[in-house]
Protein backbone atom coordinates (compact mmCIF):
# COMPACT_ATOMS: atom_id res chain seq x y z
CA UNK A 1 40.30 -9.23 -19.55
CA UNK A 2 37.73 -8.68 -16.90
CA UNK A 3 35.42 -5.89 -17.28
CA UNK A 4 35.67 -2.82 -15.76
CA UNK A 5 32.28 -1.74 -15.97
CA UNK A 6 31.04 -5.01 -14.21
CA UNK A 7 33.45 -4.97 -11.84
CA UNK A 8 33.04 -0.88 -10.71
CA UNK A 9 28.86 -1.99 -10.44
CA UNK A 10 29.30 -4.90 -8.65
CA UNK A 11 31.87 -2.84 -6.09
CA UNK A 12 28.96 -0.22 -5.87
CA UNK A 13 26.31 -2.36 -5.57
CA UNK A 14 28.26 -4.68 -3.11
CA UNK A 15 28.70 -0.71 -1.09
CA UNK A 16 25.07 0.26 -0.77
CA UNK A 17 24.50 -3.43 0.36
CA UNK A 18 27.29 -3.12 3.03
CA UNK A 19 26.04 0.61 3.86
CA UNK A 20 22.27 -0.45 4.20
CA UNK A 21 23.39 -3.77 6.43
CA UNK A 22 25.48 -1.11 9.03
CA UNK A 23 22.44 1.33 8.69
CA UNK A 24 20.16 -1.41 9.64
CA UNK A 25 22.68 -2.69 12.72
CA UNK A 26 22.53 1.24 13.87
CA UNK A 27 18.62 1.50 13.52
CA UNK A 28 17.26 -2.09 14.89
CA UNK A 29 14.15 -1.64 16.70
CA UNK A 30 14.38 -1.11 20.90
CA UNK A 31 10.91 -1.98 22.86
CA UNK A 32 9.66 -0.31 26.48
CA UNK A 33 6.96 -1.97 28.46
CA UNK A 34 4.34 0.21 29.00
CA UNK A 35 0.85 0.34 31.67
CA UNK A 36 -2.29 0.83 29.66
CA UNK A 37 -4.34 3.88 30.92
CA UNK A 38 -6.45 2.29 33.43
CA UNK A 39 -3.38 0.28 34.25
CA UNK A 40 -4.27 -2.63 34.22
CA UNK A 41 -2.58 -4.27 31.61
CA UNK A 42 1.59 -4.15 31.07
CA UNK A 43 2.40 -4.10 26.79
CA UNK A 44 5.66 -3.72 24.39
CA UNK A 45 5.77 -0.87 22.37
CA UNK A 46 8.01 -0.95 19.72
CA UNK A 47 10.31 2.34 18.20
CA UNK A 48 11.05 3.03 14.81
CA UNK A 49 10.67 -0.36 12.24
CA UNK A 50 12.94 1.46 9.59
CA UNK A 51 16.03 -1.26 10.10
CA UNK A 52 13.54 -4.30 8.50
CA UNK A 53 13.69 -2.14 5.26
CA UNK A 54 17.43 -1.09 5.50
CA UNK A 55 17.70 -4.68 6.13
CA UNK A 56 15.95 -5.90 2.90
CA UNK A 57 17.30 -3.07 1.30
CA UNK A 58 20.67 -4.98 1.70
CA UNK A 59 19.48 -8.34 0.61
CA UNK A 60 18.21 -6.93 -2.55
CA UNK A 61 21.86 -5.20 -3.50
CA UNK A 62 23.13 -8.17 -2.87
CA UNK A 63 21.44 -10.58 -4.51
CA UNK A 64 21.49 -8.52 -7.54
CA UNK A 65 25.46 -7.95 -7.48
CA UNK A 66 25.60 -11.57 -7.27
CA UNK A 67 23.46 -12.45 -10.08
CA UNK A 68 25.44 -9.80 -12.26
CA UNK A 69 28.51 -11.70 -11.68
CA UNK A 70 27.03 -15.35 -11.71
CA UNK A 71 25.56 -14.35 -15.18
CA UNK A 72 28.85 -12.60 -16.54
CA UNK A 73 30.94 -15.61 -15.49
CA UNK A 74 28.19 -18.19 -16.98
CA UNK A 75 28.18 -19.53 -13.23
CA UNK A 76 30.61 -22.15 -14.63
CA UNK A 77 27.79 -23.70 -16.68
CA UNK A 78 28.11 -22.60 -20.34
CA UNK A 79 30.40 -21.05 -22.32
CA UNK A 80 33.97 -21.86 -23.20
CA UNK A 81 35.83 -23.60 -21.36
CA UNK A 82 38.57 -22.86 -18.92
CA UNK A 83 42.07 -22.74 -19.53
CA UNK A 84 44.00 -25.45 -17.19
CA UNK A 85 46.13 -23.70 -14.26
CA UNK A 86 46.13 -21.46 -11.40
CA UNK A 87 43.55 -18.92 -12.29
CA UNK A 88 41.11 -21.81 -12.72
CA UNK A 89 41.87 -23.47 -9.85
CA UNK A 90 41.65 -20.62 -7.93
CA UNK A 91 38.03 -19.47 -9.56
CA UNK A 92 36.72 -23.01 -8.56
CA UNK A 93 38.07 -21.89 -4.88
CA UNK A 94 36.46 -18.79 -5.10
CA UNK A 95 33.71 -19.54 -6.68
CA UNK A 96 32.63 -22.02 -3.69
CA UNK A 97 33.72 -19.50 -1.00
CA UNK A 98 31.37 -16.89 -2.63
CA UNK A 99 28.68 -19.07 -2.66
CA UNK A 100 28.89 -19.49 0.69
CA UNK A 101 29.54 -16.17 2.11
CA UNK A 102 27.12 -15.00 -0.01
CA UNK A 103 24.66 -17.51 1.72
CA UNK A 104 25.51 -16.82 5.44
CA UNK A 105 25.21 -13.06 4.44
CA UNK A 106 21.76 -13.22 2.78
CA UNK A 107 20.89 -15.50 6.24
CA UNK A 108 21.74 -12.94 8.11
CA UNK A 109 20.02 -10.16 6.81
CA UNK A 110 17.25 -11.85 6.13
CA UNK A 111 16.65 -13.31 9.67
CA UNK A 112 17.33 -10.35 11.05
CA UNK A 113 14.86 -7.90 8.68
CA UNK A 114 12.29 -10.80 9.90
CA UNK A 115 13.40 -10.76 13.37
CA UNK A 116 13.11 -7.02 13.28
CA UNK A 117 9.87 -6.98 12.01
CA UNK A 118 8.25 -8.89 14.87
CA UNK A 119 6.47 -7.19 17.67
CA UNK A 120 4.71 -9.34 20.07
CA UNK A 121 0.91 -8.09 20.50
CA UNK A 122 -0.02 -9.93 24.02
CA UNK A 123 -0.41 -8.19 27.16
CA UNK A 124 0.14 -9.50 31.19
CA UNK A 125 -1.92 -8.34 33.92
CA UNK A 126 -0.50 -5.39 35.70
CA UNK A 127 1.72 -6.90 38.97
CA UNK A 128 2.56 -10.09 36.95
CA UNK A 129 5.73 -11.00 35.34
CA UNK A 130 6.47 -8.63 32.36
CA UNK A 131 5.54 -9.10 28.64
CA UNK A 132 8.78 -10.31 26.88
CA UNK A 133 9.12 -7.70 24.06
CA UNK A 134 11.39 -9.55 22.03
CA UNK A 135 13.88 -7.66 19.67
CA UNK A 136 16.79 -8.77 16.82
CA UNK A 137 19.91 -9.07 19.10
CA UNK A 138 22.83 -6.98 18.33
CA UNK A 139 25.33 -7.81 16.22
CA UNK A 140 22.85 -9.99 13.69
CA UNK A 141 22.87 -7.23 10.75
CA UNK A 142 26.81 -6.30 11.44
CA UNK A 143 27.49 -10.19 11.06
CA UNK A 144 25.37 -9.71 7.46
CA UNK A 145 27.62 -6.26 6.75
CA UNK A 146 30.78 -8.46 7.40
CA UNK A 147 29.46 -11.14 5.18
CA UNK A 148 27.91 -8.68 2.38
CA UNK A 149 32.12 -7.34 2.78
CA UNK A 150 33.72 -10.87 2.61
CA UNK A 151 31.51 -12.03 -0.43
CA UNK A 152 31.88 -7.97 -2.13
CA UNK A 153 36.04 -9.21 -2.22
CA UNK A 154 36.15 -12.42 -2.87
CA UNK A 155 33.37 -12.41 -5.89
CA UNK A 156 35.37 -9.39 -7.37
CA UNK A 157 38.48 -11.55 -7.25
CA UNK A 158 36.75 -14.47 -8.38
CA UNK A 159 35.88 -12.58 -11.80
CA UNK A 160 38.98 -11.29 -12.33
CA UNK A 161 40.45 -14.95 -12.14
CA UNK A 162 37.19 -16.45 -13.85
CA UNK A 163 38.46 -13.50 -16.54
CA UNK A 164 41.88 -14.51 -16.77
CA UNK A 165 41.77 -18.60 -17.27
CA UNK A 166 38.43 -17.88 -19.74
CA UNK A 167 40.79 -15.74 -21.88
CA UNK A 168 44.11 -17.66 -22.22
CA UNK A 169 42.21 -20.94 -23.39
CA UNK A 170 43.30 -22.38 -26.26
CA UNK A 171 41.22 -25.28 -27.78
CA UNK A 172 43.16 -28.49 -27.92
CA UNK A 173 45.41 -28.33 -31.36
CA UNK A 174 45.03 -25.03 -31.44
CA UNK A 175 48.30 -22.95 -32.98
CA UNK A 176 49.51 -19.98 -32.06
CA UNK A 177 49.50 -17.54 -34.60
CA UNK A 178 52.76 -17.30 -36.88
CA UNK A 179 53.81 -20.81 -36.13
CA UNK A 180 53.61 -23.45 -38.60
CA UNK A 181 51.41 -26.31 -37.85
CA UNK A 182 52.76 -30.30 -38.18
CA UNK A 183 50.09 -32.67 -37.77
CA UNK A 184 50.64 -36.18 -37.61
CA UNK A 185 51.20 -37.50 -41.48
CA UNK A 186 50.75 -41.28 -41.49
């Protein structure tokens, strides 16, 4: 049976990841050209930076949700084995699909916390073409929220069949209880 507990901290976990990632979408950093005083010089100034921490914020949660249920499900390394059927063949599917949402996600939030981050410093002379105060684009942190949603599902369902084929193996030769065993009598 899967566990509850895991499965309620991953959902919360996988929330304030998804929360933070929309936060950060909301809050990216907007930039204004602006004259020095003795106008001369044209420069970016940059508003608040606070989205490149929501942004990380998000990466964190989610890294750590995924590690709690890569180490609860033995990441398919160690452990028993699985018993043959659908609920392993559908925690192999999973399994791959939340590796890769989970990559795309962590991508996007990354790039754009990084993105974020970066204010360009130069300046143009007054009258020439405009410093190109480069921002995130829009839409780069809600493509991480959708992600951080897509992996939250499937790596909750991918436990819960991960749960199911762990506990209905039964080693080869194995008898169920009350029956009587026959080997083979030569």
């Amino acid at each position: 049976m899967a566990s509850k507990l895991l499965l309620i901290s991953v959902f919360v976990l996988d929330l304030i990841a998804f929360a933070l990632a929309v936060a950060a979408e909301q809050r990216r950093s907007t930039a204004q050209i602006t004259q020095d005083a003795e106008k001369n010089y044209n420069y970016c100034v940059y508003d608040s930076d606070i989205s490149t921490g929501y942004g990380v914020g998000a990466f964190l949660f989610l890294m750590v949700s995924q590690a709690l249920i890569m180490v609860a499900s033995r990441c398919f390394c160690c452990g028993k084995p699985l018993s043959p059927g659908g609920s392993r063949a559908l925690a192999v599917v999973l399994f791959i699909i939340c590796w890769v949402f989970f990559f795309i996600a962590e991508v996007c939030l990354l790039a754009g916390s990084v993105r974020n981050a970066y204010h360009t410093k130069y300046r143009t002379i007054f009258g020439e073409n405009p410093p190109s105060c480069q921002t995130v684009r829009k839409g780069v942190f809600a493509a991480g929220a959708s992600f951080v949603f897509f992996t939250a599902i499937v790596s909750e369902f991918f436990y819960i069949n991960y749960s199911k084929a762990r506990d209905s193996f039964q080693p080869y030769g194995a008898q169920p209880t009350g029956s009587v065993g026959l080997g083979t009598f030569k």
